[in-house]
C-alpha atoms as a PDB file:
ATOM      1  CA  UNK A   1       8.751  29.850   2.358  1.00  0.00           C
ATOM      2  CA  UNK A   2       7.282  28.478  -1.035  1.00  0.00           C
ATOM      3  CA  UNK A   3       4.724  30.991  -2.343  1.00  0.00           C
ATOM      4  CA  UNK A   4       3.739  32.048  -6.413  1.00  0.00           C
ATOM      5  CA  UNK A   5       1.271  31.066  -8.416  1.00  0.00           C
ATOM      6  CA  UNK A   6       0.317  27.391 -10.218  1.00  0.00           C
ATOM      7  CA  UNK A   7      -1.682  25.319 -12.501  1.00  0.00           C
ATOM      8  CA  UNK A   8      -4.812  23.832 -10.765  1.00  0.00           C
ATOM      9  CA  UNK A   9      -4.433  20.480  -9.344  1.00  0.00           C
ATOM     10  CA  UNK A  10      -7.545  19.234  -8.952  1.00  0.00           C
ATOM     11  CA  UNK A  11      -9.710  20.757 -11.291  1.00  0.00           C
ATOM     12  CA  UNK A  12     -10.089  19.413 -14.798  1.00  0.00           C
ATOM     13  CA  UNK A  13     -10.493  20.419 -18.433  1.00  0.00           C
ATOM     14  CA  UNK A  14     -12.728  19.342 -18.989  1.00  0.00           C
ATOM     15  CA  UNK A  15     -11.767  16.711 -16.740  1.00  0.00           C
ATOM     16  CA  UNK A  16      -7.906  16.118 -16.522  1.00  0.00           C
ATOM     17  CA  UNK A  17      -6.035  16.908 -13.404  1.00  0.00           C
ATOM     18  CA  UNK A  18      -3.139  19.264 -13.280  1.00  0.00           C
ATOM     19  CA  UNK A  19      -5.109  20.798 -16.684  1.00  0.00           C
ATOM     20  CA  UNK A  20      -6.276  23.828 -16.530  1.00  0.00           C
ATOM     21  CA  UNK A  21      -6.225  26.864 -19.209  1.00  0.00           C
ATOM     22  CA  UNK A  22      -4.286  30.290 -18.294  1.00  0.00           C
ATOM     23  CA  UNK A  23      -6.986  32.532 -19.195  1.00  0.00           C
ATOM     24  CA  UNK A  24      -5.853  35.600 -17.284  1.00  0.00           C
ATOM     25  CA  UNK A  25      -7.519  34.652 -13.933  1.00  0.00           C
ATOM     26  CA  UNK A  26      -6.055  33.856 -11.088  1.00  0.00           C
ATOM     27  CA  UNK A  27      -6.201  30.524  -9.826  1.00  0.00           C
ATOM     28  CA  UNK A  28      -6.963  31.478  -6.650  1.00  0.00           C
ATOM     29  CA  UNK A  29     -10.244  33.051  -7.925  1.00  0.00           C
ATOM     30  CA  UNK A  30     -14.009  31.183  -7.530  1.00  0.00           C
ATOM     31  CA  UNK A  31     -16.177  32.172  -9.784  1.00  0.00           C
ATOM     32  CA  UNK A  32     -18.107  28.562 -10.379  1.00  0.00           C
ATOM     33  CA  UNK A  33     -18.327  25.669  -9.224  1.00  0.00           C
ATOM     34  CA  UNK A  34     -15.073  24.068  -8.555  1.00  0.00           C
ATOM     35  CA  UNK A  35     -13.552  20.574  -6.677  1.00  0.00           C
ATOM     36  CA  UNK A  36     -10.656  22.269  -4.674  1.00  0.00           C
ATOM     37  CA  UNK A  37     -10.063  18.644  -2.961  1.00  0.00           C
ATOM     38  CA  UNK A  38      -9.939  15.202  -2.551  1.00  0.00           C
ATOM     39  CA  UNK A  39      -9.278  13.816   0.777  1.00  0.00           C
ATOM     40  CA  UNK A  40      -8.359  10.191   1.449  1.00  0.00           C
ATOM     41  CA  UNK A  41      -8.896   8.729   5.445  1.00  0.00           C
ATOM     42  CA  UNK A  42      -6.398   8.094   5.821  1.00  0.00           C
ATOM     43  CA  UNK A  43      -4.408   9.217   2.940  1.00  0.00           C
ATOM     44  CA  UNK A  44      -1.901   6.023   2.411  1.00  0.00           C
ATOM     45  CA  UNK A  45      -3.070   2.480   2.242  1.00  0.00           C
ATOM     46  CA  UNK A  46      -2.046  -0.782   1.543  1.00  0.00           C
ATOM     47  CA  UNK A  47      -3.846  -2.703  -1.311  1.00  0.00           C
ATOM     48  CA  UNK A  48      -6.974  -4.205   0.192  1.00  0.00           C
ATOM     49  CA  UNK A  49      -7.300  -2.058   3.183  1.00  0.00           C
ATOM     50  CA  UNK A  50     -10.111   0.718   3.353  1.00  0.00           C
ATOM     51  CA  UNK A  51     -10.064   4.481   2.680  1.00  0.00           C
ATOM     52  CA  UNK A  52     -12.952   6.968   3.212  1.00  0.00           C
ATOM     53  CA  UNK A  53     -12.859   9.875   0.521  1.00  0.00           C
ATOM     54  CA  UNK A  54     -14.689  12.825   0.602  1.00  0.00           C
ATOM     55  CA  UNK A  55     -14.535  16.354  -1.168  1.00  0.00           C
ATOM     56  CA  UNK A  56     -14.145  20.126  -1.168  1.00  0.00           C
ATOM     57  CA  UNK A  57     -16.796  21.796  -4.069  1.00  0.00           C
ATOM     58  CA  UNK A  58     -15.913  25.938  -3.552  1.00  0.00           C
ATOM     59  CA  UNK A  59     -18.924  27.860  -5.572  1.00  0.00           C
ATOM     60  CA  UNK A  60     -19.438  31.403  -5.474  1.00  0.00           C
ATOM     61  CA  UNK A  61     -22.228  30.865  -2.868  1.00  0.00           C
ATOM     62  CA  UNK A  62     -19.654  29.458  -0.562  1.00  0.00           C
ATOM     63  CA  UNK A  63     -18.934  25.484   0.178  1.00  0.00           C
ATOM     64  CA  UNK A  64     -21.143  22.920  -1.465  1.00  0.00           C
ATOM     65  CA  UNK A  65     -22.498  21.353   1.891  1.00  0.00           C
ATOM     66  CA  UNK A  66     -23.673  17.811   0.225  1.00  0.00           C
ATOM     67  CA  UNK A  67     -22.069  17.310  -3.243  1.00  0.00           C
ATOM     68  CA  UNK A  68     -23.729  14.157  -4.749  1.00  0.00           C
ATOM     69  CA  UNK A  69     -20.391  12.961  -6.512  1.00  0.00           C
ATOM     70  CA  UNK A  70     -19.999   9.640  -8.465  1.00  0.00           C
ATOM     71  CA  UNK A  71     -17.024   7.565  -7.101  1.00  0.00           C
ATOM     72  CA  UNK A  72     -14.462   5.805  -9.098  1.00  0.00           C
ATOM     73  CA  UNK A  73     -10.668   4.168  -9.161  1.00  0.00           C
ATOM     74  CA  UNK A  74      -8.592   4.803 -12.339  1.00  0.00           C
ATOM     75  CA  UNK A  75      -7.649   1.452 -13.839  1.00  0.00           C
ATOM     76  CA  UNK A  76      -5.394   2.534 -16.453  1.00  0.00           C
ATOM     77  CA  UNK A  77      -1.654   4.022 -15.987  1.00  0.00           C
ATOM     78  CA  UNK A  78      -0.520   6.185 -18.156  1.00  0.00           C
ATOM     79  CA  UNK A  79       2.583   5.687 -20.135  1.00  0.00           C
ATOM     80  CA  UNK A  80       5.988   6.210 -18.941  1.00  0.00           C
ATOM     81  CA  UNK A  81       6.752   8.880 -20.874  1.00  0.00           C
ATOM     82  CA  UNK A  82       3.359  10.795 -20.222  1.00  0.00           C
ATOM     83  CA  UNK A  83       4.204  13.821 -17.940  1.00  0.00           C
ATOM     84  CA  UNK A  84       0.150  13.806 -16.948  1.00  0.00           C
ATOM     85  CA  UNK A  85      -1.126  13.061 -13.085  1.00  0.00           C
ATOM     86  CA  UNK A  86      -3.574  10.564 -14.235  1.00  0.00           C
ATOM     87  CA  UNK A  87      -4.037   8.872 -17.840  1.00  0.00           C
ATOM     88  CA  UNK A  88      -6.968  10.601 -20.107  1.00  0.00           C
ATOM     89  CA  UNK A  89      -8.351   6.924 -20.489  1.00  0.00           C
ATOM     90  CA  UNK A  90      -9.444   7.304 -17.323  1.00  0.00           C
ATOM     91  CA  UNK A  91     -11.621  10.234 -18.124  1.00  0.00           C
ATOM     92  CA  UNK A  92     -14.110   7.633 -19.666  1.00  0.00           C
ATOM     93  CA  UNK A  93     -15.782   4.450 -18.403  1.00  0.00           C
ATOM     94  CA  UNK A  94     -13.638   2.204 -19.720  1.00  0.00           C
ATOM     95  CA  UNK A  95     -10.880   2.141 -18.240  1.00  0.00           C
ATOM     96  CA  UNK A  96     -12.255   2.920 -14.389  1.00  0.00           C
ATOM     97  CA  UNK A  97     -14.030   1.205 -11.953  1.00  0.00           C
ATOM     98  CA  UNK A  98     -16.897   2.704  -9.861  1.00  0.00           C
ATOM     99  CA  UNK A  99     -16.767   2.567  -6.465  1.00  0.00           C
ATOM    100  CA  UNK A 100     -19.935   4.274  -5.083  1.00  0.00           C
ATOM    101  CA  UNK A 101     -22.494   7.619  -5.302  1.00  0.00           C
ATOM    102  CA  UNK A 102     -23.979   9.942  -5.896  1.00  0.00           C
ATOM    103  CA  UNK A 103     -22.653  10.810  -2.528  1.00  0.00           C
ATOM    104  CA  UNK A 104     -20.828  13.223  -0.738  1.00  0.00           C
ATOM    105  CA  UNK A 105     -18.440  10.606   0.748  1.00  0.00           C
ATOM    106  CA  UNK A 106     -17.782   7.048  -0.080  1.00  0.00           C
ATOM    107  CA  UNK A 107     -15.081   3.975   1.416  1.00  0.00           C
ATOM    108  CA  UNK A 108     -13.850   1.811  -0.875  1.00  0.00           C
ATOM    109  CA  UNK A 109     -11.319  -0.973  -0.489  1.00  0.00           C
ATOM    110  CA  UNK A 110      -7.673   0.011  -2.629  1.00  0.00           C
ATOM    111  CA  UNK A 111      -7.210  -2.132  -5.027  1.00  0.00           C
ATOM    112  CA  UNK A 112      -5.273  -5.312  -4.979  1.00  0.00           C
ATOM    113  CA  UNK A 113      -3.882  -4.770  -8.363  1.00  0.00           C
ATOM    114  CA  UNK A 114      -2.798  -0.696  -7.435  1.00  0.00           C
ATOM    115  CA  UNK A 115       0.765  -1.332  -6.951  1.00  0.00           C
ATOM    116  CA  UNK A 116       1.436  -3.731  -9.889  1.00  0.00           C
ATOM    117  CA  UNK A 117      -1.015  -0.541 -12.655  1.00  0.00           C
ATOM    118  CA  UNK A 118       0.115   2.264 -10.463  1.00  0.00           C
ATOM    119  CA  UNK A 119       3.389   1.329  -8.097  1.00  0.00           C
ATOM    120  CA  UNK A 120       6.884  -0.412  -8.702  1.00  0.00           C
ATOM    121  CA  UNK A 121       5.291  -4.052  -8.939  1.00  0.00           C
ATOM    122  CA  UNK A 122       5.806  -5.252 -12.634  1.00  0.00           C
ATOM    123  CA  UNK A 123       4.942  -8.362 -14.585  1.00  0.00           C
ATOM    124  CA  UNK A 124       7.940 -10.802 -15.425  1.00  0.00           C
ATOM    125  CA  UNK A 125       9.818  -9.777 -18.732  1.00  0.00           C
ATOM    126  CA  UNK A 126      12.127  -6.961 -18.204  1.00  0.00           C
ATOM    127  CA  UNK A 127       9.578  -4.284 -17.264  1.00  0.00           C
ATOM    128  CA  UNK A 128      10.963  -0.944 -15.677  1.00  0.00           C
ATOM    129  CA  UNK A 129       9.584  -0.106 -12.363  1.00  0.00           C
ATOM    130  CA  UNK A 130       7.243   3.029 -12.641  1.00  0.00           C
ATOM    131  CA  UNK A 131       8.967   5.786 -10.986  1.00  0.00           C
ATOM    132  CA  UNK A 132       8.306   7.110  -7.511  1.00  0.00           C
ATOM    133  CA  UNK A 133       7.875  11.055  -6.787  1.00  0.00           C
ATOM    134  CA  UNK A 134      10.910  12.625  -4.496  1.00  0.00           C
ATOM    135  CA  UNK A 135       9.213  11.315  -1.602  1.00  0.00           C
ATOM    136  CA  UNK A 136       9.393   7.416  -2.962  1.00  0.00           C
ATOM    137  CA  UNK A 137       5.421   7.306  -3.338  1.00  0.00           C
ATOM    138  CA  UNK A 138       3.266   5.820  -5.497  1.00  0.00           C
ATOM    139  CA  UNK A 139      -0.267   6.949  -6.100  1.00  0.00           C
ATOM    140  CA  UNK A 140      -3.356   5.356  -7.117  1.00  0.00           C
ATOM    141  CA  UNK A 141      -5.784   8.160  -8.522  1.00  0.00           C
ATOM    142  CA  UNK A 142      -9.279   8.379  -7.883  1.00  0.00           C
ATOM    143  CA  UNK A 143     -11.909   9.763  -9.585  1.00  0.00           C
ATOM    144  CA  UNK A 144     -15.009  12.138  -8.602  1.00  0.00           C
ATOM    145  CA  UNK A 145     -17.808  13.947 -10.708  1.00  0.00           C
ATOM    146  CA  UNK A 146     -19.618  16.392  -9.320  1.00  0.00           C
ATOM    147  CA  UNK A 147     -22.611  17.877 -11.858  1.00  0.00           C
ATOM    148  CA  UNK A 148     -20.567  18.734 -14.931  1.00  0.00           C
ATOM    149  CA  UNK A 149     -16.973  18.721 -12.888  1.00  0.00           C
ATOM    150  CA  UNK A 150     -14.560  15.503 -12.923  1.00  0.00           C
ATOM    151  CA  UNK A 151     -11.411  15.931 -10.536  1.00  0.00           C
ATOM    152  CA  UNK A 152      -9.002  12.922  -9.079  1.00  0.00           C
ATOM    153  CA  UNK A 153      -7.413  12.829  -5.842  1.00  0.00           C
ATOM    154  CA  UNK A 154      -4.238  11.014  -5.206  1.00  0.00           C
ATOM    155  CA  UNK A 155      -4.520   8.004  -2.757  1.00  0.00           C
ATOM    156  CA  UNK A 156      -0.819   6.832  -1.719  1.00  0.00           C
ATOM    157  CA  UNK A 157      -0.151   3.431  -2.176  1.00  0.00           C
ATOM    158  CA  UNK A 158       2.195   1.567   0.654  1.00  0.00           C
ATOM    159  CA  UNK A 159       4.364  -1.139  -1.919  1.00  0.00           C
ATOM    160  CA  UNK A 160       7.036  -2.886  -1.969  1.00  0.00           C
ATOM    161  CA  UNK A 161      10.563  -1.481  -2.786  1.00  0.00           C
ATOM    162  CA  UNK A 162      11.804  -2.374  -6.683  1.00  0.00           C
ATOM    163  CA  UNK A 163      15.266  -3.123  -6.901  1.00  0.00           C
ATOM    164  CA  UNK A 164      16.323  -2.219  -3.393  1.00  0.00           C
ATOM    165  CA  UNK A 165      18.795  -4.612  -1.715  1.00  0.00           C
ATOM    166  CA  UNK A 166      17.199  -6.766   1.220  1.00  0.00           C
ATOM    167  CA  UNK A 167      19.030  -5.052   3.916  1.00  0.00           C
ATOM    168  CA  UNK A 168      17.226  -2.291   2.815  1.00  0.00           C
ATOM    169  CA  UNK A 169      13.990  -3.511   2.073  1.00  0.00           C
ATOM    170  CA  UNK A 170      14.110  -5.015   6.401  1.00  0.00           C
ATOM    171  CA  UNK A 171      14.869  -1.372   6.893  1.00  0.00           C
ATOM    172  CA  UNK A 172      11.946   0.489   5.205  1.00  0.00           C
ATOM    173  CA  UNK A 173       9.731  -2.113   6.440  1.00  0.00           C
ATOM    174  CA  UNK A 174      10.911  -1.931   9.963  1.00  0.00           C
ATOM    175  CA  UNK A 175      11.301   2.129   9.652  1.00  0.00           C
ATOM    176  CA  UNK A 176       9.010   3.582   7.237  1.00  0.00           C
ATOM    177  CA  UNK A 177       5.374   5.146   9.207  1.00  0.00           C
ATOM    178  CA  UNK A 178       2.557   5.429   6.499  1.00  0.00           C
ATOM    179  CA  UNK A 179       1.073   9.244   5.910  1.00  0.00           C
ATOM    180  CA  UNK A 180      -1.628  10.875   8.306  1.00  0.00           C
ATOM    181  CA  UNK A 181      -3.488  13.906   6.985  1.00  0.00           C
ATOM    182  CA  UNK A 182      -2.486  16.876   8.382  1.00  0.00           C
ATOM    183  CA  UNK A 183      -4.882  19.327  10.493  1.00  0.00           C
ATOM    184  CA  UNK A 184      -5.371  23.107  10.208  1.00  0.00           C
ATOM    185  CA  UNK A 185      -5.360  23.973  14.040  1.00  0.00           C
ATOM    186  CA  UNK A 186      -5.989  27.985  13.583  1.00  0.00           C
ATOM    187  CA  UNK A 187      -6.929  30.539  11.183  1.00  0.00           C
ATOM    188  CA  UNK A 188      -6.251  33.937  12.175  1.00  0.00           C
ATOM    189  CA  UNK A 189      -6.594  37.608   9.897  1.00  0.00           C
ATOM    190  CA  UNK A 190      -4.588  40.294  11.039  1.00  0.00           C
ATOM    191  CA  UNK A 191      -4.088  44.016   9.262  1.00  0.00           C
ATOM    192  CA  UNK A 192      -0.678  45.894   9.870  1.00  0.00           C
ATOM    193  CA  UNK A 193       0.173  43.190  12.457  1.00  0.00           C
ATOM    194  CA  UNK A 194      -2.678  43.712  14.598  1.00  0.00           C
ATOM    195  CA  UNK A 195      -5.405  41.079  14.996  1.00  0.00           C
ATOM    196  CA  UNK A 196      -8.641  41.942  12.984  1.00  0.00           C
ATOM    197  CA  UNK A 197     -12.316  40.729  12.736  1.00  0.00           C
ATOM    198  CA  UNK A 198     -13.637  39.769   9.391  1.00  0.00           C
ATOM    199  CA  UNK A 199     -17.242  40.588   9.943  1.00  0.00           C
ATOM    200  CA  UNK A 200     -16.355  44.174   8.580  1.00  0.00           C
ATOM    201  CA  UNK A 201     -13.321  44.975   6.252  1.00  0.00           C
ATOM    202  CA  UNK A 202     -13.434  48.032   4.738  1.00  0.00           C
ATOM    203  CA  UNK A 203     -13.514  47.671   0.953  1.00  0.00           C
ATOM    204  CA  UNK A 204      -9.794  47.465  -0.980  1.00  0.00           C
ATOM    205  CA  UNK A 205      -8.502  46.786   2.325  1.00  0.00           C
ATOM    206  CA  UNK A 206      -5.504  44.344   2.799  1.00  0.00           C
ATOM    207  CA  UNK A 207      -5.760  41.928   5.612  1.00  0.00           C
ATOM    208  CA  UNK A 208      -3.287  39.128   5.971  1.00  0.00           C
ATOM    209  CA  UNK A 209      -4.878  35.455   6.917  1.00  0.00           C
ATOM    210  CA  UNK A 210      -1.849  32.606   9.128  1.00  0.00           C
ATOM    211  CA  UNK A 211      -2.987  29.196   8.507  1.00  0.00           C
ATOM    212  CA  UNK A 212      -1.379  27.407  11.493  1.00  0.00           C
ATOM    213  CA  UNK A 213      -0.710  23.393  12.259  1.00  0.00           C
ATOM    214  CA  UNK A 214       1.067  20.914  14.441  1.00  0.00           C
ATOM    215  CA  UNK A 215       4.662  20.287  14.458  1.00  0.00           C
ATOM    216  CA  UNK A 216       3.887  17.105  14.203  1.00  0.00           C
ATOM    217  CA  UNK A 217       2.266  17.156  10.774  1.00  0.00           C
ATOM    218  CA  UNK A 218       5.462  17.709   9.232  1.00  0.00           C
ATOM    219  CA  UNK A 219       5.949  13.989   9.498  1.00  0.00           C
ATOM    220  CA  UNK A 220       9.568  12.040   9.367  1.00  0.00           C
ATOM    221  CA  UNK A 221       9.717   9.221   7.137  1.00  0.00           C
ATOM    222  CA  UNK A 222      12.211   7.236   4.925  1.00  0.00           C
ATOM    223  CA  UNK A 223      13.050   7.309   1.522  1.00  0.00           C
ATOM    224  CA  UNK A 224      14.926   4.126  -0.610  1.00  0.00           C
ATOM    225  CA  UNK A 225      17.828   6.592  -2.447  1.00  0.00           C
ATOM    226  CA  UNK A 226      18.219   4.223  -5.564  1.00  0.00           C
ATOM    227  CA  UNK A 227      21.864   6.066  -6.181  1.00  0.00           C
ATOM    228  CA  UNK A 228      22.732   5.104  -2.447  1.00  0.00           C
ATOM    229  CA  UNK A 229      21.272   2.310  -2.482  1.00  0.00           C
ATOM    230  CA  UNK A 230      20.505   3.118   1.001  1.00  0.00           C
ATOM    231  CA  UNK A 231      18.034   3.964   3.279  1.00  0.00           C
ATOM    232  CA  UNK A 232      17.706   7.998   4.309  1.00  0.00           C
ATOM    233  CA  UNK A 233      15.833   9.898   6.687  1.00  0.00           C
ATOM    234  CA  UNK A 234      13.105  12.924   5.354  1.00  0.00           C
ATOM    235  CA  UNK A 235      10.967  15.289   6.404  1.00  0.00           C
ATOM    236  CA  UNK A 236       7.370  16.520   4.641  1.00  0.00           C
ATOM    237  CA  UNK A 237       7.100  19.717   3.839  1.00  0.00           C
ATOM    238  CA  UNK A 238       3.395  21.603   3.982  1.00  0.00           C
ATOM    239  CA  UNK A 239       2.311  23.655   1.289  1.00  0.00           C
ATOM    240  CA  UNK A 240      -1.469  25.847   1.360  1.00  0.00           C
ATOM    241  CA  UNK A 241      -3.453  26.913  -1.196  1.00  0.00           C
ATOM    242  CA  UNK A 242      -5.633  29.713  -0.972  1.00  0.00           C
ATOM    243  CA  UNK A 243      -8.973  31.270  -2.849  1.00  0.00           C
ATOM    244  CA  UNK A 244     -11.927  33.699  -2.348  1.00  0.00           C
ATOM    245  CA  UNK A 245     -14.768  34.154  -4.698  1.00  0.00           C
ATOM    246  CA  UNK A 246     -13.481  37.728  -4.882  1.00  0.00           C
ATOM    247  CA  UNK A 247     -10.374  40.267  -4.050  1.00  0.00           C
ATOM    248  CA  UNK A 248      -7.185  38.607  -4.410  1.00  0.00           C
ATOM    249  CA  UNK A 249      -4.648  36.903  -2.456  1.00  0.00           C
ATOM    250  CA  UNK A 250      -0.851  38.217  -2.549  1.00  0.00           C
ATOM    251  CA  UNK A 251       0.250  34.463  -3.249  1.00  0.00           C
ATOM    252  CA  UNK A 252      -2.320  31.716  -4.608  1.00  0.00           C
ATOM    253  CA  UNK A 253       0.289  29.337  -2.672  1.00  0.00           C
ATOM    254  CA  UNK A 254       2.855  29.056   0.247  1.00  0.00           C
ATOM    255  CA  UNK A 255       4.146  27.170   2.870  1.00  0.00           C
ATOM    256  CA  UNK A 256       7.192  25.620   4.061  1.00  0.00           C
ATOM    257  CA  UNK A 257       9.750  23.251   3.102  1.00  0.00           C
ATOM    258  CA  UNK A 258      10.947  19.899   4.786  1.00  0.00           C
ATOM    259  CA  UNK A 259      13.966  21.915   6.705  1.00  0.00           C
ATOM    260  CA  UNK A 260      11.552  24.932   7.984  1.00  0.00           C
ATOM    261  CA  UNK A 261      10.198  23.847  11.549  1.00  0.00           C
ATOM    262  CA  UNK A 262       8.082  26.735  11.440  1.00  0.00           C
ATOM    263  CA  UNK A 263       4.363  25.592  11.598  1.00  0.00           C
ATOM    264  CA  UNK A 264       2.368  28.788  10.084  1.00  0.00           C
ATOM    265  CA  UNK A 265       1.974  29.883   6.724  1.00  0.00           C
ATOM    266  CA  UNK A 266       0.279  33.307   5.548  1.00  0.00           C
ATOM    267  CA  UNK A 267      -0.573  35.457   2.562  1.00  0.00           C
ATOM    268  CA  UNK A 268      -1.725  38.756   2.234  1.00  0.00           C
ATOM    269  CA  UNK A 269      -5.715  39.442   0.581  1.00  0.00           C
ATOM    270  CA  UNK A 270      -7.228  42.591  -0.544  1.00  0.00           C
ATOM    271  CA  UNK A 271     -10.877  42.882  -0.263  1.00  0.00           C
ATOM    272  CA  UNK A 272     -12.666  44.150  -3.444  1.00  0.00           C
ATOM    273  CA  UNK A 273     -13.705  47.335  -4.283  1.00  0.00           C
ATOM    274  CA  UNK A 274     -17.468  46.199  -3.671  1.00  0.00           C
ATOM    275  CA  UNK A 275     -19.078  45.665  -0.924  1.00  0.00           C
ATOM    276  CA  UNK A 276     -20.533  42.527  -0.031  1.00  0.00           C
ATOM    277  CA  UNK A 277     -20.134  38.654   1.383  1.00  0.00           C
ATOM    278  CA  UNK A 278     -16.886  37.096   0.149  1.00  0.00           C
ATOM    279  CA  UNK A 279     -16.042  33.053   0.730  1.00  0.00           C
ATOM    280  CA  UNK A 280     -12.655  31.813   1.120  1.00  0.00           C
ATOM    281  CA  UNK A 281     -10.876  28.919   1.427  1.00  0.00           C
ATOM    282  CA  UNK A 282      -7.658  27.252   2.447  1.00  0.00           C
ATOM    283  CA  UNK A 283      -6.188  24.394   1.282  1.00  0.00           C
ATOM    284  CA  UNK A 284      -3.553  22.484   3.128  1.00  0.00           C
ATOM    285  CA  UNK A 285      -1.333  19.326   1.785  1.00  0.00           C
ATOM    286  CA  UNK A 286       1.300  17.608   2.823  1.00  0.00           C
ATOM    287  CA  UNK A 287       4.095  16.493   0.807  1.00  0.00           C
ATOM    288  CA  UNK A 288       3.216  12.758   0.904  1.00  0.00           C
ATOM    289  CA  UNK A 289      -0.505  13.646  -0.123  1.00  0.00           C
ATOM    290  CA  UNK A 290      -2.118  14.464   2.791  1.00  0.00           C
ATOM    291  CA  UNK A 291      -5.072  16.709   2.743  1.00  0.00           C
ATOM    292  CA  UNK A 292      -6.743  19.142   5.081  1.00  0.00           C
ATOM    293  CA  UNK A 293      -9.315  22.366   4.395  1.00  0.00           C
ATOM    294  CA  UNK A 294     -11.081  25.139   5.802  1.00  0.00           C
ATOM    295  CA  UNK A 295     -13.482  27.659   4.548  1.00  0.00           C
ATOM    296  CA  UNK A 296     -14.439  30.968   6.053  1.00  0.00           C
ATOM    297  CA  UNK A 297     -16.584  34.407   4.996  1.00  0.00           C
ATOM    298  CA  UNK A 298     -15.440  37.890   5.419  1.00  0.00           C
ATOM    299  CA  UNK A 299     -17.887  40.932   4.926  1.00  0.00           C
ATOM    300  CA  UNK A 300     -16.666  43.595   2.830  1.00  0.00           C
ATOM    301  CA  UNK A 301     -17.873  47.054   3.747  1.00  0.00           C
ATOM    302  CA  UNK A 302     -17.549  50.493   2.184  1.00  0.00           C
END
């Protein structure tokens, strides 16, 4: 089980992803307004085919319910050696292009051009194919603003394979099943093993909340291995992260890897000393970029 504690990945400083400060609080923790997630529909496309994106906003009043954002795609990779999610051009309006809002939602069409700025499709002249992640993807990033907030989410990109052999390339083609977005199927709080209600937790209490899914949203897929030069068979892996507006969680993250077929996840949350309403969320993503959430209250009582 993965668990431990991480950088933000989707909300920005002001408005990078992956950049956020470690000022002593967890990350876990709501205290203002924050994106939590982007979610593609579906969450892997082709260039010219169309994706519906919407958005998580946590605040410490509990879920935004209609967050007017403004849409747009990042047109502008970042440089090979930049260890960034998305280039900081793209934090201004040059180097983007707007693709709806103010909305809570919006479907745009990928763009034609995504594998070539964001994938392994280069120009003629010796370029270097950009480099996929472990699971061979390629991402194009798109942008939301919310109020004051920016935050991108990561739309996979379905492109050709760079460099692969054409025995392999027939074989991806012919093997390789684009992502789904997985779906949280349960939520369920239990304290010393025993199932509890959350409409009355004693304060500084610890209760434990499972975050359960489908076997089959640990997807199989294929990967190109480029040292191979073969074709190989992989699994996702599921990973959760968790917050609350107050109390804290034993792990801001867990879930399992690509060889665990178990389909739950937990971690432990101790209520605050005060009493009162506290909101909480879960966020679930695959490892090929899927994206599911869920959001739930629990009354803390002396």
């Amino acid at each position: 089980m993965m668990s431990g504690r991480r950088l933000a990945i989707f909300t920005l400083l002001p408005a990078l992803a992956a950049c956020r400060p470690d000022l002593g609080e967890r990350e876990s923790l709501v205290t203002s307004e924050r994106v939590l997630a982007v979610r593609g529909e579906p969450p892997e496309s082709r260039p010219g085919e169309p994706v519906t994106y919407d958005l998580l906003v946590a605040s410490p009043d509990g879920t935004l319910v209609d967050p007017q954002a403004s849409w747009a795609f990042c047109a502008q990779a970042k440089p090979l050696a930049d260890n960034s999610s998305v280039s900081a051009d793209c934090l201004g309006e040059t180097a983007v292009r707007p693709i709806g809002g103010p909305s809570a939602t919006v479907t745009a069409t990928t763009p034609e051009d995504t594998c070539s700025l964001f994938g392994p499709d280069v120009p003629p002249g010796g370029f270097r194919p950009r480099d996929a992640d472990v699971t061979g993807g390629h991402y194009q990033p798109v942008r939301a603003r919310v109020g004051g907030i920016t935050a991108f989410g990561m739309e996979r990109i379905t492109c050709n394979l760079a460099d692969a052999p054409i025995d392999a390339v027939q074989e991806y083609l012919a093997r390789y099943p684009p992502n789904h977005n997985p779906t949280i199927a349960s939520l369920a709080a239990t304290s010393s093993g025993a199932p509890v209600s959350t409409d009355a937790v004693p304060a500084g209490s610890t209760v434990t909340f499972e975050l359960a899914w489908a076997a089959a949203d640990a997807e199989p897929f294929v990967v190109f291995d480029r040292e191979a030069q073969a074709i190989i068979d992989a699994r996702e892996s599921l990973r959760a992260s968790w917050f609350a507006t107050a109390g804290e969680f034993e792990d801001d993250r867990t879930g399992r890897d690509a060889t665990d077929p178990e389909t739950t996840t937990e971690s432990a949350w101790t209520a605050p000393p005060e009493p009162g309403r506290v909101f909480l969320w879960a966020v679930l993503r695959d490892s090929r970029g899927g994206v599911d959430f869920i959001e739930w209250a629990v009354e803390v009582v002396p």
